[in-house]
N, C-alpha and C. Protein backbone atom coordinates (compact mmCIF):
# COMPACT_ATOMS: atom_id res chain seq x y z
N UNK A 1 87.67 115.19 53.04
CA UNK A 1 86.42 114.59 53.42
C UNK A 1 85.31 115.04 52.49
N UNK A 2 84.21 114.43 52.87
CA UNK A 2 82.95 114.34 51.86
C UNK A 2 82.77 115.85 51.90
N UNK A 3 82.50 116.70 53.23
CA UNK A 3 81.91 118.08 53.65
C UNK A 3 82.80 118.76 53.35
N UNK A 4 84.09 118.98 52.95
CA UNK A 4 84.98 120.13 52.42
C UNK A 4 84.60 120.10 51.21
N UNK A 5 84.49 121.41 50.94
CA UNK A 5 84.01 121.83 49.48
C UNK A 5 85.70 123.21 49.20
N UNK A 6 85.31 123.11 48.16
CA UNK A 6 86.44 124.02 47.46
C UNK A 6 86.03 125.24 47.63
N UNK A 7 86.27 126.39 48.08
CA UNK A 7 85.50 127.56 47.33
C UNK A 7 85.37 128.16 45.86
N UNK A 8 84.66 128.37 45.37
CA UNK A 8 84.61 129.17 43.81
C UNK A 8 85.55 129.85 43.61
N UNK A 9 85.99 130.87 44.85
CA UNK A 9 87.51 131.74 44.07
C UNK A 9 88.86 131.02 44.30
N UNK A 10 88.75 129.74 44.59
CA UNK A 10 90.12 129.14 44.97
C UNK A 10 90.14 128.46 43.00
N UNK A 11 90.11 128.52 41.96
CA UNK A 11 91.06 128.36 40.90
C UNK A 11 89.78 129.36 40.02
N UNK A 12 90.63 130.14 39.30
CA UNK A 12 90.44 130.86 37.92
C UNK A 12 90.54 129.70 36.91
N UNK A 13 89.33 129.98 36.10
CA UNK A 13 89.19 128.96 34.73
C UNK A 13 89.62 130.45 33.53
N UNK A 14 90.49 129.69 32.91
CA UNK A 14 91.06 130.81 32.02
C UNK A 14 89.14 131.24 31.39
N UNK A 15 88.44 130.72 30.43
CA UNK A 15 87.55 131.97 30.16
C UNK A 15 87.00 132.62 31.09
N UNK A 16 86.78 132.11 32.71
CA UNK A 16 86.56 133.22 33.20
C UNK A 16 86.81 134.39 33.01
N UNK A 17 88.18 134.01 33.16
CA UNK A 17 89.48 135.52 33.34
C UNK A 17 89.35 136.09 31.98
N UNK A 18 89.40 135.37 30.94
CA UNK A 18 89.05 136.23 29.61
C UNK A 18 87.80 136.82 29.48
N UNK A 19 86.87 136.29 30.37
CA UNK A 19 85.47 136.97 30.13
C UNK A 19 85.58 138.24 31.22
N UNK A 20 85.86 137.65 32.30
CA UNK A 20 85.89 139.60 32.97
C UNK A 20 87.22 140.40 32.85
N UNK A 21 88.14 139.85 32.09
CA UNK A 21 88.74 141.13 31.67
C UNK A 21 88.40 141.73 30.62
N UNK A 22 86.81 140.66 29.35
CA UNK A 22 86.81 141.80 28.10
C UNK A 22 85.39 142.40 29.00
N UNK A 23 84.68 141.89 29.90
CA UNK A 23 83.73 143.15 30.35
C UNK A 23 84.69 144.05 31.05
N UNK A 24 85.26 144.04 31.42
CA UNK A 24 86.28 145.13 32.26
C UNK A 24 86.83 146.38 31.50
N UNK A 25 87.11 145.64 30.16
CA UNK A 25 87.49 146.59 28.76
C UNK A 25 86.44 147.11 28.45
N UNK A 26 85.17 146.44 28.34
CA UNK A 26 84.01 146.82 27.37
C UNK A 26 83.28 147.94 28.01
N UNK A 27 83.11 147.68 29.38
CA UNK A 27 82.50 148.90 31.00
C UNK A 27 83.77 150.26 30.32
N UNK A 28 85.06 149.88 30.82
CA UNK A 28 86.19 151.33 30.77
C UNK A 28 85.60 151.80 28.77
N UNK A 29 85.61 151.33 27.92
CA UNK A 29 85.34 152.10 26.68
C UNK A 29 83.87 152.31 26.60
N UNK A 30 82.82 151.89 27.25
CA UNK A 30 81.77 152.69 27.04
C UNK A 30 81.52 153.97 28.46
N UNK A 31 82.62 153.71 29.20
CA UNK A 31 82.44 154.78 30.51
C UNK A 31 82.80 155.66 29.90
N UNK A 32 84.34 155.56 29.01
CA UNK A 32 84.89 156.69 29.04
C UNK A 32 84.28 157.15 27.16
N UNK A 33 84.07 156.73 26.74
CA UNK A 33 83.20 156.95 25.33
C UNK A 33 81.55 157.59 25.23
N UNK A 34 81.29 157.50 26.64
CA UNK A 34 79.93 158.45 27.41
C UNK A 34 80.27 159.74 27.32
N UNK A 35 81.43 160.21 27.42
CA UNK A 35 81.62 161.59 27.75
C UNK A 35 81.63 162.33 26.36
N UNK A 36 82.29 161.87 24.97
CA UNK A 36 82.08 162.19 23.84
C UNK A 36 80.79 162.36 23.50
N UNK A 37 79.65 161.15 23.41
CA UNK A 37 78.76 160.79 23.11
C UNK A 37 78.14 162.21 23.86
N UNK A 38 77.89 162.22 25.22
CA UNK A 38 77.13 163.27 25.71
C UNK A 38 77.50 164.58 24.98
N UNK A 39 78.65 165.23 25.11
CA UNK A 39 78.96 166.27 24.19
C UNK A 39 78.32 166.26 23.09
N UNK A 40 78.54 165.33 22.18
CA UNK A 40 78.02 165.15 20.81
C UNK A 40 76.42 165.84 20.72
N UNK A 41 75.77 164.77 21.74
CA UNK A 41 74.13 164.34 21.76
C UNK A 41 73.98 166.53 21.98
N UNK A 42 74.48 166.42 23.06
CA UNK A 42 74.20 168.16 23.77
C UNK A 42 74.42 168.87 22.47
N UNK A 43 75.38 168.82 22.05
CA UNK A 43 75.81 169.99 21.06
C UNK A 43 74.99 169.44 20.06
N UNK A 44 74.37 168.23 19.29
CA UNK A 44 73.28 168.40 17.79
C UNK A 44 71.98 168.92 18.81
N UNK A 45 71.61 169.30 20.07
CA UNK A 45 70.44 169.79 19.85
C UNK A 45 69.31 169.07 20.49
N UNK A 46 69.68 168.14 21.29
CA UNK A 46 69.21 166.90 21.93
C UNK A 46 69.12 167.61 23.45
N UNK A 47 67.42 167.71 23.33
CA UNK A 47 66.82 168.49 24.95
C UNK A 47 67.45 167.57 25.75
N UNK A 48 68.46 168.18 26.87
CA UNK A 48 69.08 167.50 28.22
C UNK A 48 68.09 166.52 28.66
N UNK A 49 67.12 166.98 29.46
CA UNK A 49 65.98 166.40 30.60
C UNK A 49 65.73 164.91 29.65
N UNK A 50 65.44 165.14 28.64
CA UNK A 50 64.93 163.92 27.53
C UNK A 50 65.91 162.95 27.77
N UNK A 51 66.98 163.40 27.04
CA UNK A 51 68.45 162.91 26.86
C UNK A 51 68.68 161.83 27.91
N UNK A 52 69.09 162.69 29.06
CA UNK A 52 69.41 161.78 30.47
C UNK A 52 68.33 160.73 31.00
N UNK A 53 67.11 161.41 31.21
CA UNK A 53 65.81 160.39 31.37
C UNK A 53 65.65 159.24 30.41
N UNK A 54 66.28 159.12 29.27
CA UNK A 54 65.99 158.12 28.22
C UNK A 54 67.21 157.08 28.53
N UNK A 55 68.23 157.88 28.34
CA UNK A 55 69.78 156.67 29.08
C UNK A 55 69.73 155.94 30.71
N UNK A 56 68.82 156.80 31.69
CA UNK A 56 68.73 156.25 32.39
C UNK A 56 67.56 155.04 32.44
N UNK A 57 66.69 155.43 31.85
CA UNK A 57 65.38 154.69 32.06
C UNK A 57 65.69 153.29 30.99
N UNK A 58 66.40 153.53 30.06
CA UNK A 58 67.39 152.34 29.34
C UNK A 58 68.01 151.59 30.10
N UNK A 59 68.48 151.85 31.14
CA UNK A 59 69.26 151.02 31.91
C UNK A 59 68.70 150.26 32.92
N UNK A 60 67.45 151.21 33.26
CA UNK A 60 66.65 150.18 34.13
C UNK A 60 66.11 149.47 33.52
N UNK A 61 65.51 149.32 32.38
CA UNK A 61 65.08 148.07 31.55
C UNK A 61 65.93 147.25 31.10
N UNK A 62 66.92 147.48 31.29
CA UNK A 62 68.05 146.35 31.02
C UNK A 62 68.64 145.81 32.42
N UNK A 63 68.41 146.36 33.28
CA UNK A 63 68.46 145.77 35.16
C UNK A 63 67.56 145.25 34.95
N UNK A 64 66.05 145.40 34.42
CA UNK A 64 65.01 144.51 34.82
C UNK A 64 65.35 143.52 34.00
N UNK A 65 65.47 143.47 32.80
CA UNK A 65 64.93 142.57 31.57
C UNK A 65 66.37 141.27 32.10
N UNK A 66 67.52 141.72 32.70
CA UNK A 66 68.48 140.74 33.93
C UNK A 66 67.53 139.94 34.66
N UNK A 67 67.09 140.62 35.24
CA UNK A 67 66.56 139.98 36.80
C UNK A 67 65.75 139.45 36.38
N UNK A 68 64.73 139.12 35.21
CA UNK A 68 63.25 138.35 35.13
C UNK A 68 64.48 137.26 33.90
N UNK A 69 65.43 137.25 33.92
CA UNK A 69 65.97 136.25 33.15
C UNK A 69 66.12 135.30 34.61
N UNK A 70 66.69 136.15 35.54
CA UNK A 70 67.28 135.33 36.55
C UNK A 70 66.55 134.72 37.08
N UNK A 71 65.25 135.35 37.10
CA UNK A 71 63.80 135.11 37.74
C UNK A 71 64.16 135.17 39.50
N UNK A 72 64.40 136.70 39.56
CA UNK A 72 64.83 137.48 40.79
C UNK A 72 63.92 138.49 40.57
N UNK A 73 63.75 138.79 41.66
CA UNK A 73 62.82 140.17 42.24
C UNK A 73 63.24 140.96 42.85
N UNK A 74 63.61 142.13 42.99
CA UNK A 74 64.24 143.22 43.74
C UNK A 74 63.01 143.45 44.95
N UNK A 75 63.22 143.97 46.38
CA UNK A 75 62.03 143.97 47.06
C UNK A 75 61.49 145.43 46.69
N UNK A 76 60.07 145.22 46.65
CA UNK A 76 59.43 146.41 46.54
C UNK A 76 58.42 147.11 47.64
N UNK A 77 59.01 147.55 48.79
CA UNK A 77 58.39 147.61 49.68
C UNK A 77 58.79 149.37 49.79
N UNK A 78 57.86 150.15 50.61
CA UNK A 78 57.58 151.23 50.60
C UNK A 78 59.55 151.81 51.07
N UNK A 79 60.16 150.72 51.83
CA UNK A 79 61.04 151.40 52.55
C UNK A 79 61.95 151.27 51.50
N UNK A 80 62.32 150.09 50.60
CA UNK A 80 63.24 150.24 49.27
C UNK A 80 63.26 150.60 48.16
N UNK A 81 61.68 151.13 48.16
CA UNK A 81 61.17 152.17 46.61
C UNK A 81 61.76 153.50 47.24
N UNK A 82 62.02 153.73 48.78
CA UNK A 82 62.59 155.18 48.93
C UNK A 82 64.02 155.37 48.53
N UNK A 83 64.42 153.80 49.06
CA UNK A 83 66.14 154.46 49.01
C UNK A 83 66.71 154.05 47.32
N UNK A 84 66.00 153.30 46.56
CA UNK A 84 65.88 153.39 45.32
C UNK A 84 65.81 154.45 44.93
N UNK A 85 64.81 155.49 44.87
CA UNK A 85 64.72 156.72 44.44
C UNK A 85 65.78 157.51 45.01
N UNK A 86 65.61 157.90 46.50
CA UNK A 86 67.10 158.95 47.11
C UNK A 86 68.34 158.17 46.42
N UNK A 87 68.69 157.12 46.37
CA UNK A 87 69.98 156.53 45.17
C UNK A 87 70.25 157.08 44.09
N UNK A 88 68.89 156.69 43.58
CA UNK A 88 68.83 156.95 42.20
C UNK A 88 69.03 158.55 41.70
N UNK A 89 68.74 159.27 42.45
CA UNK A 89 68.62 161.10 42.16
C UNK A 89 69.98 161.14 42.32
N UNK A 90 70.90 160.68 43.88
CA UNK A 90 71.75 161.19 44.62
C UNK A 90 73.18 161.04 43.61
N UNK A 91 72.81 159.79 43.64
CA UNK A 91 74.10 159.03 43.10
C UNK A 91 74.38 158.79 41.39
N UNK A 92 73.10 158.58 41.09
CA UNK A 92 72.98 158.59 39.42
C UNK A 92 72.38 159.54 38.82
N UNK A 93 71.50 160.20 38.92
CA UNK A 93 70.30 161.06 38.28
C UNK A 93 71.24 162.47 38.28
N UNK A 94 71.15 163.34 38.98
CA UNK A 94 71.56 164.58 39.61
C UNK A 94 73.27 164.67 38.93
N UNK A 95 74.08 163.73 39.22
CA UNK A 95 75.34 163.85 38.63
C UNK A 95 75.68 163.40 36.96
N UNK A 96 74.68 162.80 36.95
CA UNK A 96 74.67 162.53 35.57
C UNK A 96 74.07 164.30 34.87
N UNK A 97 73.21 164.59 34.94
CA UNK A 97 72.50 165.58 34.44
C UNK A 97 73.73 166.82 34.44
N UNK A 98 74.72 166.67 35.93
CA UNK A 98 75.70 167.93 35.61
C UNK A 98 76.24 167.46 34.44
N UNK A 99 76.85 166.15 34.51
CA UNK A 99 78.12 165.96 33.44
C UNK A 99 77.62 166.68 32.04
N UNK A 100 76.32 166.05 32.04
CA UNK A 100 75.49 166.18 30.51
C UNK A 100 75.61 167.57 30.44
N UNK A 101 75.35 168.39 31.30
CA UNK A 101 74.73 169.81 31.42
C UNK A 101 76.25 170.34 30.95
N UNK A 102 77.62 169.85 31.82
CA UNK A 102 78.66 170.62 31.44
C UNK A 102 79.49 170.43 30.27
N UNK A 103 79.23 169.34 29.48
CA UNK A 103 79.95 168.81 28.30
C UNK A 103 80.36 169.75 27.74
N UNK A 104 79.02 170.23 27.00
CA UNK A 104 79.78 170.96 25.77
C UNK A 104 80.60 172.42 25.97
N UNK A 105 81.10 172.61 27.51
CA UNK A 105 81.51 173.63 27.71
C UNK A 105 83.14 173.04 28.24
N UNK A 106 83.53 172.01 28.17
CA UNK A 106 84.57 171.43 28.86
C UNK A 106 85.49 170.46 27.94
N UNK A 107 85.99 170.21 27.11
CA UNK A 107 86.91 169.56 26.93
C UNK A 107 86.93 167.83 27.79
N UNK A 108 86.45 167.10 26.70
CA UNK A 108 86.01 165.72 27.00
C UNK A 108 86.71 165.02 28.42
N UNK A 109 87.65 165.12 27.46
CA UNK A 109 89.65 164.53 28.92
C UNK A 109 89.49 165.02 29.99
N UNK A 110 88.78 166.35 29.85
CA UNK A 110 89.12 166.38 31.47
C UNK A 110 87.51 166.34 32.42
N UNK A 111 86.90 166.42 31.70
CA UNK A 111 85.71 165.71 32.97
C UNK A 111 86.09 164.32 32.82
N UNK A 112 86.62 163.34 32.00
CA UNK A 112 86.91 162.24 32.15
C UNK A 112 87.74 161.94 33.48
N UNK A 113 88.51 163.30 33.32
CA UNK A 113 89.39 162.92 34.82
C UNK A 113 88.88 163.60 36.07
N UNK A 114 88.09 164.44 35.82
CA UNK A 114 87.00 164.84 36.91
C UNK A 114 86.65 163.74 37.66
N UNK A 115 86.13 162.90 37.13
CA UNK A 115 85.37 161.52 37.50
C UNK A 115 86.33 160.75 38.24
N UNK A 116 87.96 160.45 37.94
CA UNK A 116 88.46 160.02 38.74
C UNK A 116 88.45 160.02 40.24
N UNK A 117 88.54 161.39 40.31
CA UNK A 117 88.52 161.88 41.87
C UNK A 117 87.37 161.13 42.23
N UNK A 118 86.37 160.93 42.05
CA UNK A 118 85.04 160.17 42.39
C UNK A 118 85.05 159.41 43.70
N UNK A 119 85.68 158.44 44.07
CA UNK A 119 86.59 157.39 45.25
C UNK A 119 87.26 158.34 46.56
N UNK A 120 87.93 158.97 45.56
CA UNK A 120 88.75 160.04 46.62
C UNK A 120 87.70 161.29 47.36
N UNK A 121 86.85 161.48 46.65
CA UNK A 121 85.95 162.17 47.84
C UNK A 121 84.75 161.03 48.42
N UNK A 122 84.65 160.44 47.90
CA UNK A 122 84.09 159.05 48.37
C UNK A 122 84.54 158.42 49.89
N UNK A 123 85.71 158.62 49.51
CA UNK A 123 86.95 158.35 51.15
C UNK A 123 86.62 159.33 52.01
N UNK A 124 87.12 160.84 51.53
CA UNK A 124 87.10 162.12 52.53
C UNK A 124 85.55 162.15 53.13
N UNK A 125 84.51 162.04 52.37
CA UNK A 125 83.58 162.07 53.50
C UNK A 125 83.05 160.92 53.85
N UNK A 126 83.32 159.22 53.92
CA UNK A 126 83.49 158.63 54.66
C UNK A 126 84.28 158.83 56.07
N UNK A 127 85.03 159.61 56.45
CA UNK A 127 86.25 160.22 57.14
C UNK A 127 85.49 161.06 57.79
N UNK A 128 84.91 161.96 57.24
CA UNK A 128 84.24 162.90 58.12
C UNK A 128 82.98 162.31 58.59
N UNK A 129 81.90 161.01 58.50
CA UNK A 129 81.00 161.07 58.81
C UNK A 129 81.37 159.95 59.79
N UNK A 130 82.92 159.71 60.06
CA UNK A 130 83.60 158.79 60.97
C UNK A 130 82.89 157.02 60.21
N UNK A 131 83.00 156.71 58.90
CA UNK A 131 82.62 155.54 58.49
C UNK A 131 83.88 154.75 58.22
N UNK A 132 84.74 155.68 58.34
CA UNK A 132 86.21 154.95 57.37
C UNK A 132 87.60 155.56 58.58
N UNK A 133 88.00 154.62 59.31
CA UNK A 133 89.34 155.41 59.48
C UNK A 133 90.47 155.81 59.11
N UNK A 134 91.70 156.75 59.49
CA UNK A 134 92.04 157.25 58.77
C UNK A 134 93.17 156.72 58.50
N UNK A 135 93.92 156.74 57.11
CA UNK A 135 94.97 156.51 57.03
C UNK A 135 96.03 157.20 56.39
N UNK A 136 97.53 156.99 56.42
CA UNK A 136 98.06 158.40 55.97
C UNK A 136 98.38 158.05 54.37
N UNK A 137 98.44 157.34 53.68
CA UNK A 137 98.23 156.59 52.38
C UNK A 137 97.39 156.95 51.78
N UNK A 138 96.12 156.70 52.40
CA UNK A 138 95.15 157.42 51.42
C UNK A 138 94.67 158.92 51.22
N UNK A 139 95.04 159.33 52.72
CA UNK A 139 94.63 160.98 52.69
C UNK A 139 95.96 161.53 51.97
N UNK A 140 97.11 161.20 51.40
CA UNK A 140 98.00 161.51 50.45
C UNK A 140 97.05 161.28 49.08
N UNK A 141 96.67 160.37 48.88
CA UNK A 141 96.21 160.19 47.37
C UNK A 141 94.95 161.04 47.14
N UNK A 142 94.02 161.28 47.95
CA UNK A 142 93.32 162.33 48.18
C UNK A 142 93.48 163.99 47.78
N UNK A 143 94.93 163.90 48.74
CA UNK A 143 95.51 165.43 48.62
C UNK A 143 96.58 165.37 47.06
N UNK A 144 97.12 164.39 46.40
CA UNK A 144 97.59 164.65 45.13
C UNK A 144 96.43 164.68 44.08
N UNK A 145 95.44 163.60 44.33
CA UNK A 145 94.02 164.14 43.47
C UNK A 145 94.12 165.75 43.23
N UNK A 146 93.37 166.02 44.37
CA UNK A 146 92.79 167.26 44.26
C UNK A 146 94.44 168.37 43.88
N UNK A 147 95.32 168.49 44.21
CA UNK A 147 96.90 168.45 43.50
C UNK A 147 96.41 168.75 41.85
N UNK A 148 96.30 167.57 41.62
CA UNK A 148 96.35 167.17 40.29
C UNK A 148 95.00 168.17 39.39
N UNK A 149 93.80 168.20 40.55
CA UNK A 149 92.53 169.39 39.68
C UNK A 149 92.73 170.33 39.36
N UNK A 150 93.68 170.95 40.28
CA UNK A 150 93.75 172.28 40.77
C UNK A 150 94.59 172.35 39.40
N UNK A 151 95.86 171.29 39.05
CA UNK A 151 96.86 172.14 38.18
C UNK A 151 96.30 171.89 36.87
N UNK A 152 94.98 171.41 36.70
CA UNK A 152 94.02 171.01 35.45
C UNK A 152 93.27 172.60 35.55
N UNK A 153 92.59 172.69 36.61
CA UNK A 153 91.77 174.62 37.07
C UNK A 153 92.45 175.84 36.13
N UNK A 154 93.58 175.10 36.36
CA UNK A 154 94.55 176.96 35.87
C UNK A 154 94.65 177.34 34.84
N UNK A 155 94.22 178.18 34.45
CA UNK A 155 93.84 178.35 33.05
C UNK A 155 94.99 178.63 32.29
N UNK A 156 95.38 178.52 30.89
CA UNK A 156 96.20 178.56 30.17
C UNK A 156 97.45 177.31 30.39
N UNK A 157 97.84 176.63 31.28
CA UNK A 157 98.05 175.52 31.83
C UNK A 157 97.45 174.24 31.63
N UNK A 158 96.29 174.04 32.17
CA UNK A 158 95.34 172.76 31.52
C UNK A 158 94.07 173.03 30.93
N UNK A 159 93.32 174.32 31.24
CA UNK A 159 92.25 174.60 30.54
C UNK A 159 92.31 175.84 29.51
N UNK A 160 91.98 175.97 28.61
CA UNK A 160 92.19 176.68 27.39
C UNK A 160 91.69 177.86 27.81
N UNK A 161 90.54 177.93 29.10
CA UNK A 161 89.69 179.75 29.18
C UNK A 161 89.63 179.17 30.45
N UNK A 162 89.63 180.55 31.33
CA UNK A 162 89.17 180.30 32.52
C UNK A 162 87.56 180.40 32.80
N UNK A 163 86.78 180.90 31.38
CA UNK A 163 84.89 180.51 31.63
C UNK A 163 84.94 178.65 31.72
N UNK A 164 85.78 177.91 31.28
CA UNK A 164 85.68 176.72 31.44
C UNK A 164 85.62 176.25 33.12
N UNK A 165 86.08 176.96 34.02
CA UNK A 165 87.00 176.39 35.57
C UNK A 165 85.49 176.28 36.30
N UNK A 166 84.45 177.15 36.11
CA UNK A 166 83.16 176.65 36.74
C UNK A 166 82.68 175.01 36.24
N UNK A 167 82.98 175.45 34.93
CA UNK A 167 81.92 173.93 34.79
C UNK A 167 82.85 172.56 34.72
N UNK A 168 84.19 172.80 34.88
CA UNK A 168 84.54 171.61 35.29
C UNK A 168 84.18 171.43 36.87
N UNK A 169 84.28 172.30 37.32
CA UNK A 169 83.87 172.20 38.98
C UNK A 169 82.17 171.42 38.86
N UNK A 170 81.24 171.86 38.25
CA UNK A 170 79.84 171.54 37.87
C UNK A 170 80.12 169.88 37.62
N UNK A 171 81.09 169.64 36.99
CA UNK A 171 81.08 168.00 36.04
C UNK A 171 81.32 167.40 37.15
């Protein structure tokens, strides 16, 4: 009939699929090509606070300089300039600044895999703040994560010194 419409995800147009699998590539090599770069930037001599404040504040001009293409407005009301900011510290600002802070003391690979776990404690305290219930699937992948840190922790094993085992904990 006239009123059935198709939905958008009922057929893939091949460039779709070629277009978000090369952003998919292009996001994973500049995620994981951040962690060099930061090392690098830290170790020539490049003040942290600067450093991070400049990559981040880059990115919000490139969120904005999006949205006034789209000719979208984000709301700016006293109650979403807060959780913008508590976001922004919690989730981006604050963890970014460790990674930066722990680079040049850590061996690239493995804060790279630091970051993995990311999801997996993402889950565990969803779990504890009762947002997520539980399942025995994932609290396995959880418990081989952290498995898997621990046998990265041990020094002479996955980390070259044990002065390294703080600041991967820090990353």
């Amino acid at each position: 009939s006239k009123n059935m419409r198709v939905p958008p995800t009922a057929s893939v147009r091949p460039l779709g699929a070629a277009l978000s699998l090369l952003m998919v590539f292009t996001i994973g090599m500049g995620w994981a090509g951040g962690y060099a770069l930061n090392r690098a930037a830290v170790e020539a001599g490049i003040p942290l606070l600067p450093y991070a404040f400049l990559q981040l504040a880059g990115s919000a001009v490139i969120l904005s300089a999006l949205l006034a293409i789209r000719r979208e407005r984000p709301p700016l009301d006293f109650t979403h300039l807060k959780l913008y900011a508590i976001s922004g510290l919690t989730a981006v600002g604050i963890p970014y600044l460790a990674i930066i802070y722990a680079a040049p003391h850590v061996p690239v690979g493995v804060l790279t895999l630091d970051l993995t776990l990311e999801p997996a404690f993402t889950y565990a305290f969803a779990l504890i703040l009762a947002l997520e219930r539980f399942h025995r699937v994932r609290l396995a992948g959880l418990v081989l994560g952290l498995i898997g840190l621990a046998i990265i922790l041990v020094p002479e094993t996955g980390l070259p010194s044990r002065t390294m085992v703080p600041w991967v904990l820090l990353g």
